[in-house]
Structure formats: C-alpha cells, structure tokens
C-alpha atoms as a PDB file:
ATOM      1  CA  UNK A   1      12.986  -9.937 -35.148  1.00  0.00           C
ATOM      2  CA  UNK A   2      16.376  -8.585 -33.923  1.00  0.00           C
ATOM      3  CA  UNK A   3      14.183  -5.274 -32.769  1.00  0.00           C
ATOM      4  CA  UNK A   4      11.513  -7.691 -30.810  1.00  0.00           C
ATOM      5  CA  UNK A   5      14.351  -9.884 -29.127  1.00  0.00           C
ATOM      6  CA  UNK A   6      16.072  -6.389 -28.007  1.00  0.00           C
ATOM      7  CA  UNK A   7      13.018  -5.198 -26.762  1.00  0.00           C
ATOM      8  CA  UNK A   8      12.491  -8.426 -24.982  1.00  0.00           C
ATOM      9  CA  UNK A   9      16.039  -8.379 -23.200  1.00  0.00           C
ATOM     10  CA  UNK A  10      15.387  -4.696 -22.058  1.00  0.00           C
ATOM     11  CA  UNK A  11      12.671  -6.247 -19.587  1.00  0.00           C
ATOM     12  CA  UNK A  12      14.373  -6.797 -15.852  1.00  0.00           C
ATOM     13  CA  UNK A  13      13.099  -9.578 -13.654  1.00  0.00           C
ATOM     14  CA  UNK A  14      10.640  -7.546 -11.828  1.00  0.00           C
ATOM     15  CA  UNK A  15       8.561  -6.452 -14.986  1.00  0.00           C
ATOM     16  CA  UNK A  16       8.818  -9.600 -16.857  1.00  0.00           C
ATOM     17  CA  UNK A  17       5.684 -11.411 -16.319  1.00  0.00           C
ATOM     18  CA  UNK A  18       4.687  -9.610 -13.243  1.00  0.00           C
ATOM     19  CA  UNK A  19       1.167 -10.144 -11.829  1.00  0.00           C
ATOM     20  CA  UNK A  20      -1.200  -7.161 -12.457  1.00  0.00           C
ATOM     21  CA  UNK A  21      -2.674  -5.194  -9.295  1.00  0.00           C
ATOM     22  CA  UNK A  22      -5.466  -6.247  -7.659  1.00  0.00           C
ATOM     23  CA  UNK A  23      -8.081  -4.018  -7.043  1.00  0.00           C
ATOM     24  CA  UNK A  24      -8.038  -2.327  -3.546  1.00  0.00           C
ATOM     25  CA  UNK A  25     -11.218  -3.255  -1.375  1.00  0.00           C
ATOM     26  CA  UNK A  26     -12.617  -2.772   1.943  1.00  0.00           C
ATOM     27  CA  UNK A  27     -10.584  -5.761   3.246  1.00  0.00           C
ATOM     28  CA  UNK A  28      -7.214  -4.131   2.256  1.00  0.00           C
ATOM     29  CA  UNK A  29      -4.834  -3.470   5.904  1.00  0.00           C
ATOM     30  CA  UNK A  30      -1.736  -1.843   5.971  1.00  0.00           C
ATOM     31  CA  UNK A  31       1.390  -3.753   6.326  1.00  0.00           C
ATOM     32  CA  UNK A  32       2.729  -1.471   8.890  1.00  0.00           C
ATOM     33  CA  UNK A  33      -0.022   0.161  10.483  1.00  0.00           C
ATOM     34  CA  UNK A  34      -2.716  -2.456  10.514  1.00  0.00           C
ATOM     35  CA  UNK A  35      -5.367   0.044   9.218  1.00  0.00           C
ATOM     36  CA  UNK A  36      -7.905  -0.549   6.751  1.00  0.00           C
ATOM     37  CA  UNK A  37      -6.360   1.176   3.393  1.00  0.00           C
ATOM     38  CA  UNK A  38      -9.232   2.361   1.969  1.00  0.00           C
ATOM     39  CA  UNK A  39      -9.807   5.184   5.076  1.00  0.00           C
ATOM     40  CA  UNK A  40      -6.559   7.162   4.615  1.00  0.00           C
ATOM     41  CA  UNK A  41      -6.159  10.275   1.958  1.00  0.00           C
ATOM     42  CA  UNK A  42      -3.613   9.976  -0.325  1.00  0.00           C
ATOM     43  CA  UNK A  43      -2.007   7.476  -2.650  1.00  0.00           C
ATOM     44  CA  UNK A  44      -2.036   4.044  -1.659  1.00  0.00           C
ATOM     45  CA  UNK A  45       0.603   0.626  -2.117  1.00  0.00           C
ATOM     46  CA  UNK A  46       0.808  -2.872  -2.855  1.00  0.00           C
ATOM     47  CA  UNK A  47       3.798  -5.103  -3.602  1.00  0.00           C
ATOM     48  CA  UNK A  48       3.235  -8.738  -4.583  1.00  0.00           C
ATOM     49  CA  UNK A  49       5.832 -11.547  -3.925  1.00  0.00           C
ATOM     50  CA  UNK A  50       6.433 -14.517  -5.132  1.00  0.00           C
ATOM     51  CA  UNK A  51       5.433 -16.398  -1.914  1.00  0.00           C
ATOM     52  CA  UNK A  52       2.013 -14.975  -1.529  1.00  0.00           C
ATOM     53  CA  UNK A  53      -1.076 -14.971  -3.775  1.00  0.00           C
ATOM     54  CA  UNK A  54      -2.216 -11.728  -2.347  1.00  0.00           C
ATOM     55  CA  UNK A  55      -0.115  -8.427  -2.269  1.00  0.00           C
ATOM     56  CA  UNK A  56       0.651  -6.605   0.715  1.00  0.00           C
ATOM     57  CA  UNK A  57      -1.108  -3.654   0.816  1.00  0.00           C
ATOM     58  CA  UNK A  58       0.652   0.409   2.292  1.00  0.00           C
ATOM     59  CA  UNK A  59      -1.396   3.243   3.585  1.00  0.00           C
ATOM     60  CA  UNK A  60       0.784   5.614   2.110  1.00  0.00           C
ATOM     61  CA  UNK A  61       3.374   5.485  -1.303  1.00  0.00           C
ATOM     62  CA  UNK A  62       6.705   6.017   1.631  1.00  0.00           C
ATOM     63  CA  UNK A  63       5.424   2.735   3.488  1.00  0.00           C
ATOM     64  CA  UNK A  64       5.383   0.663   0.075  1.00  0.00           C
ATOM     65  CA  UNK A  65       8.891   2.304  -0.950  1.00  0.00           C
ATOM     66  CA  UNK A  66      10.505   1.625   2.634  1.00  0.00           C
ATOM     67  CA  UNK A  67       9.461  -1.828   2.255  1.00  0.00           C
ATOM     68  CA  UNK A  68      11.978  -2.288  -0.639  1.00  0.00           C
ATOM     69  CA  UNK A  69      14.688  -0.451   0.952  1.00  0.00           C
ATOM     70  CA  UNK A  70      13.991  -1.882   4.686  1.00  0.00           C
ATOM     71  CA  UNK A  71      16.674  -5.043   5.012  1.00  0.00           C
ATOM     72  CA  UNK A  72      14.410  -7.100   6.907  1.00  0.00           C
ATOM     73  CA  UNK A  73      11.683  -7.383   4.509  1.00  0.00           C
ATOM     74  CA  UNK A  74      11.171 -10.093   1.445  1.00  0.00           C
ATOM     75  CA  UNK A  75      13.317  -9.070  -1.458  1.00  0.00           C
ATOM     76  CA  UNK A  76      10.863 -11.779  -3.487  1.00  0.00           C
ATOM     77  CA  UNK A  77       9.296  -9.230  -5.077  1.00  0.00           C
ATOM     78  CA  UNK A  78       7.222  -9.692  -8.028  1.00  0.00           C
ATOM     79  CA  UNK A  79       6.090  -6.415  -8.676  1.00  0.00           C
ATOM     80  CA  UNK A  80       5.546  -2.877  -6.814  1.00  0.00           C
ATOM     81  CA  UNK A  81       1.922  -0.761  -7.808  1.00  0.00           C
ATOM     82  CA  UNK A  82       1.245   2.561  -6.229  1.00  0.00           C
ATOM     83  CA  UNK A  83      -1.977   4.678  -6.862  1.00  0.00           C
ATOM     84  CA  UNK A  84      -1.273   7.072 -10.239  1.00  0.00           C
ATOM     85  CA  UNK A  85      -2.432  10.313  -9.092  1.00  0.00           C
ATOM     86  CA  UNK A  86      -2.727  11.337 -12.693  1.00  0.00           C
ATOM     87  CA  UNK A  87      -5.571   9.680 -12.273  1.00  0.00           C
ATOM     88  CA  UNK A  88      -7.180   9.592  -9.146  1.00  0.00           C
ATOM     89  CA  UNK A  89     -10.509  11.898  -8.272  1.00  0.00           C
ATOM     90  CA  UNK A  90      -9.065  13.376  -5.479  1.00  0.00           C
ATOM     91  CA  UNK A  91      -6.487  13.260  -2.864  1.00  0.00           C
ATOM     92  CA  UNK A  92      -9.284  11.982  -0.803  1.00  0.00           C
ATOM     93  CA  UNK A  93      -9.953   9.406  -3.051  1.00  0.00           C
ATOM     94  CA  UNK A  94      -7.395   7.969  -5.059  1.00  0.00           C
ATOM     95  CA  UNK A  95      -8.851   5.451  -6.309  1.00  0.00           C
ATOM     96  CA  UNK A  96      -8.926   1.527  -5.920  1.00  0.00           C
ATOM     97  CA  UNK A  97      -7.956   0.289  -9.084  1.00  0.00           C
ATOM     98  CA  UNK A  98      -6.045   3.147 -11.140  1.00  0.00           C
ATOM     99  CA  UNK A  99      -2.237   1.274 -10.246  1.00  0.00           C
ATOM    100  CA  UNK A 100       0.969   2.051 -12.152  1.00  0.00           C
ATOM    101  CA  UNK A 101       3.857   0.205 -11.935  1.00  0.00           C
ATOM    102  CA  UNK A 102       6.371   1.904  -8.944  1.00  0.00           C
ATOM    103  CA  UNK A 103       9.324   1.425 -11.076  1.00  0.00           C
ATOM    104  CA  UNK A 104       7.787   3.676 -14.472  1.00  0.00           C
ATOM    105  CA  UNK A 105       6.555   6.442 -12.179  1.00  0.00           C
ATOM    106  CA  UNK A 106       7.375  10.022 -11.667  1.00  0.00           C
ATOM    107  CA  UNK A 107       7.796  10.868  -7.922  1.00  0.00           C
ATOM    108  CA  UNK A 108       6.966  14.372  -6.900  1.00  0.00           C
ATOM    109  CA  UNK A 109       8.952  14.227  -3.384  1.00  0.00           C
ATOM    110  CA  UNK A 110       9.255  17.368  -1.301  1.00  0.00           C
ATOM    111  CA  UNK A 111       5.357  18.687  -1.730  1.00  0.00           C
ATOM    112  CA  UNK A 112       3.025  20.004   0.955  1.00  0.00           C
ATOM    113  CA  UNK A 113       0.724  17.247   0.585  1.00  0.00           C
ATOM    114  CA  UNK A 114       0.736  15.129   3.261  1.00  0.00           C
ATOM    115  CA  UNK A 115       0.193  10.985   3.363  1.00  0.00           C
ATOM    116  CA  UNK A 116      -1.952   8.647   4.674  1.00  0.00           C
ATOM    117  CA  UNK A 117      -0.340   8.216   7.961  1.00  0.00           C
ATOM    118  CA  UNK A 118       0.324  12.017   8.467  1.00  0.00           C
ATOM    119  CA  UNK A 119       3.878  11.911   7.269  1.00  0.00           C
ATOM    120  CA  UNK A 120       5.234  13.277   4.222  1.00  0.00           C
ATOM    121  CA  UNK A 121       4.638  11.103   0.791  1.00  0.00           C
ATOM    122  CA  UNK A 122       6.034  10.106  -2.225  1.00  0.00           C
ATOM    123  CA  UNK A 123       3.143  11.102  -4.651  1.00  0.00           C
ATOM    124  CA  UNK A 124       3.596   8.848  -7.909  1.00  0.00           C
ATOM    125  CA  UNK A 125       2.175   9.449 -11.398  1.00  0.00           C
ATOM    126  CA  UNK A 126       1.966   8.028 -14.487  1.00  0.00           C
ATOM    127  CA  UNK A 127       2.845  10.631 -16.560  1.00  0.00           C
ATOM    128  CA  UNK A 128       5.486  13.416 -15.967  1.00  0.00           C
ATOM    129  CA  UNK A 129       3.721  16.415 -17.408  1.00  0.00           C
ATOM    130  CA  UNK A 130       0.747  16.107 -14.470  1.00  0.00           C
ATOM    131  CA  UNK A 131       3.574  15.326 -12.110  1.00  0.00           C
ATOM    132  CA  UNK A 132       5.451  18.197 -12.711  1.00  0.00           C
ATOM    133  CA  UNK A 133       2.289  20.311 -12.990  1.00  0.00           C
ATOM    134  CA  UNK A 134       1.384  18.903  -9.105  1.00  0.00           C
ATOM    135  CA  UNK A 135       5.147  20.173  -7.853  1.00  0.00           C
ATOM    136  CA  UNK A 136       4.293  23.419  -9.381  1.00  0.00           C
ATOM    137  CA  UNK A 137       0.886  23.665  -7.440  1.00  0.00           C
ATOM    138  CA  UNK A 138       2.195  21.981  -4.438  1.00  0.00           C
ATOM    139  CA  UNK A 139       6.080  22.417  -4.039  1.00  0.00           C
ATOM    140  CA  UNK A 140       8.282  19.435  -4.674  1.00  0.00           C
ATOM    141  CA  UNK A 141      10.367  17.610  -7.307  1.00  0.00           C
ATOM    142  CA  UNK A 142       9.927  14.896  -9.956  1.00  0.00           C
ATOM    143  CA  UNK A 143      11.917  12.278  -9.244  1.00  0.00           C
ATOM    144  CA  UNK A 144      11.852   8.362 -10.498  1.00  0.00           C
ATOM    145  CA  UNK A 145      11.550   5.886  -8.175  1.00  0.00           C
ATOM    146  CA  UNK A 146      15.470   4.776  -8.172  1.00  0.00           C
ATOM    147  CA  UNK A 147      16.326   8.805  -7.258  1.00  0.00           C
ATOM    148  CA  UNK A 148      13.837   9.109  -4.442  1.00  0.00           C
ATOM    149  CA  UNK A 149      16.390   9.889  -1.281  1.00  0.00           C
ATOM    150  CA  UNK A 150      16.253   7.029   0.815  1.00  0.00           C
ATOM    151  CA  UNK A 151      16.388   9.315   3.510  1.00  0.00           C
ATOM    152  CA  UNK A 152      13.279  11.281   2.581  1.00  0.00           C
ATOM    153  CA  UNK A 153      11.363   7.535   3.108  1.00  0.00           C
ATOM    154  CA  UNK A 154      13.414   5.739   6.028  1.00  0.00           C
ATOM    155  CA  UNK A 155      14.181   9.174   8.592  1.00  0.00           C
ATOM    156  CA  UNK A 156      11.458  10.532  10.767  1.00  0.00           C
ATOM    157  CA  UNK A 157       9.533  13.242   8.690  1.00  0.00           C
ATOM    158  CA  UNK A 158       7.711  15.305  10.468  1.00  0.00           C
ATOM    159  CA  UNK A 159       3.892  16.529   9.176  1.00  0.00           C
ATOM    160  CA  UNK A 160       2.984  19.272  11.393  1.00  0.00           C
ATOM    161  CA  UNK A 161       4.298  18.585  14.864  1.00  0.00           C
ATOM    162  CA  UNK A 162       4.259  14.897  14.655  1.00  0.00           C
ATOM    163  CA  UNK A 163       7.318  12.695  14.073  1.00  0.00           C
ATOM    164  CA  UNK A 164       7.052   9.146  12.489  1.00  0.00           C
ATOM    165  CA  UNK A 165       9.639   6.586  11.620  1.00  0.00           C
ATOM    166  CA  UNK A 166       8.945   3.581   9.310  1.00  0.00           C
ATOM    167  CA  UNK A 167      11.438   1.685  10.584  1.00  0.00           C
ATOM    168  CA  UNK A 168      10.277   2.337  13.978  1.00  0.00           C
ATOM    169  CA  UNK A 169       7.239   0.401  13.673  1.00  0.00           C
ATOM    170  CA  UNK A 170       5.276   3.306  16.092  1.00  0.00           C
ATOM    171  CA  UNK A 171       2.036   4.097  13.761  1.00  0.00           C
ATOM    172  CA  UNK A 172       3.215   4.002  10.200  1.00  0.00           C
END
C-alpha cells in the first residue's frame, strides 16, 4: 500500500488525470500560423487547458514548446502531446494519433531535419534508444523536455536562408 501511495505522490499536477490526445484531423489549425496541421512534414503539437474542451493544435514540436515558455500564453495547462517519431511512418507523415506525453519524451535537438514551418525542430520520441539512433543518422542530441535550451525554441533559427521567430508572430 505504502509502494502504491508513493507511486501516487510521484504524479505532478500536469500528469495526474490529464485528458488523453485527441486524434489530429483535417480540421486541426495551427495556433500560430493558422495552417491546417495535417499539410506540414514533421512532428506535430497539441496542449489542452483547462478552459477549453479542445486542444490547441502546433505545426511543428518548437511552436507547442514555445507556447509553455512564451509569458503571454495560458499556463492552465492540462497536458502537452507531441507526435512520437518512434512511431510515425515517415517524416512526411507522422501520424495523427501516435501522441506521447511532452514531458516523458526524448528530444533530439540540434538535427538536420527541419520542421513544419521551415525552422529547426524539436523531434520527440518515446523511447530513447530510436532517439538516439535518429541523432546518430541526423546530427543532434537527446535531450528531455525540461533541458531543451530555451533559446534553441524562442531565438530566430534559421532553416536554409530563412529566419523565423516564434515570438514574432511572422509565419510560425
């Protein structure tokens, strides 16, 4: 009982009794860019607050991160799902409904692959041996989601010759 109870208390406020991910469909638009989700490469977002009975849905995995870190933005947040590449079909298609939760993920930050919005991404998986097998193939390091630089997601990255800034609001 002691060992359940302990188990129990090791559960913060954002896991305990968080909402599972909803399924991304055609109607899914990016937060930030206004897009339609389901277009764009790469891994996807959502974050679901208390206030809403939908979640907000990112074009890319640094758009659903900068939301967290962006003071400006809800902080009723009930839980944070980004696409697991571990188990996605492609970068192409990541997939609609293969979510883990953003704070269990490994990170691979630094890669050549490039995001949704044509910035560089955050590329989340569920498990650390394909993440660290992705840096290998694609440059990079594994990183959880309370060590990725909050620079890497909030400063203008540049993918190829274009510069975008989150916080800027121009495109991302």
């Amino acid at each position: 009982m002691l060992a359940g109870l302990l188990a129990l208390g090791a559960c913060g406020p954002e896991t305990e009794n968080a909402p599972a991910p909803f399924a991304m469909t055609e109607d899914a638009m990016g937060r930030y860019c206004g897009m339609n989700v389901i277009e764009h490469p790469g891994p996807k977002g959502q974050i679901i607050l208390a206030r809403y009975d939908e979640p907000i849905w990112f074009s890319s995995v640094r758009d659903t991160i900068a939301f967290t870190l962006l003071p400006e933005e809800p902080k009723d947040i009930r839980a944070i799902y980004v696409s697991d590449m571990a188990r996605a079909a492609s970068w192409e298609d990541p997939g609609g409904d293969n979510w883990v939760d953003a704070r269990r993920a490994f990170f691979v930050v630094g890669s050549d692959r490039i995001g949704g919005m044509g910035t560089v991404e955050a590329v989340p998986f569920s498990d650390e041996r394909k993440a660290a097998d992705f840096a290998r193939d694609h440059g990079g390091e594994v990183v959880r989601f309370d060590e990725v630089p909050r620079d890497y997601i909030l400063e203008p990255q540049a993918a190829g010759d274009e510069v975008s800034t989150i916080a800027g609001g121009d495109g991302n």
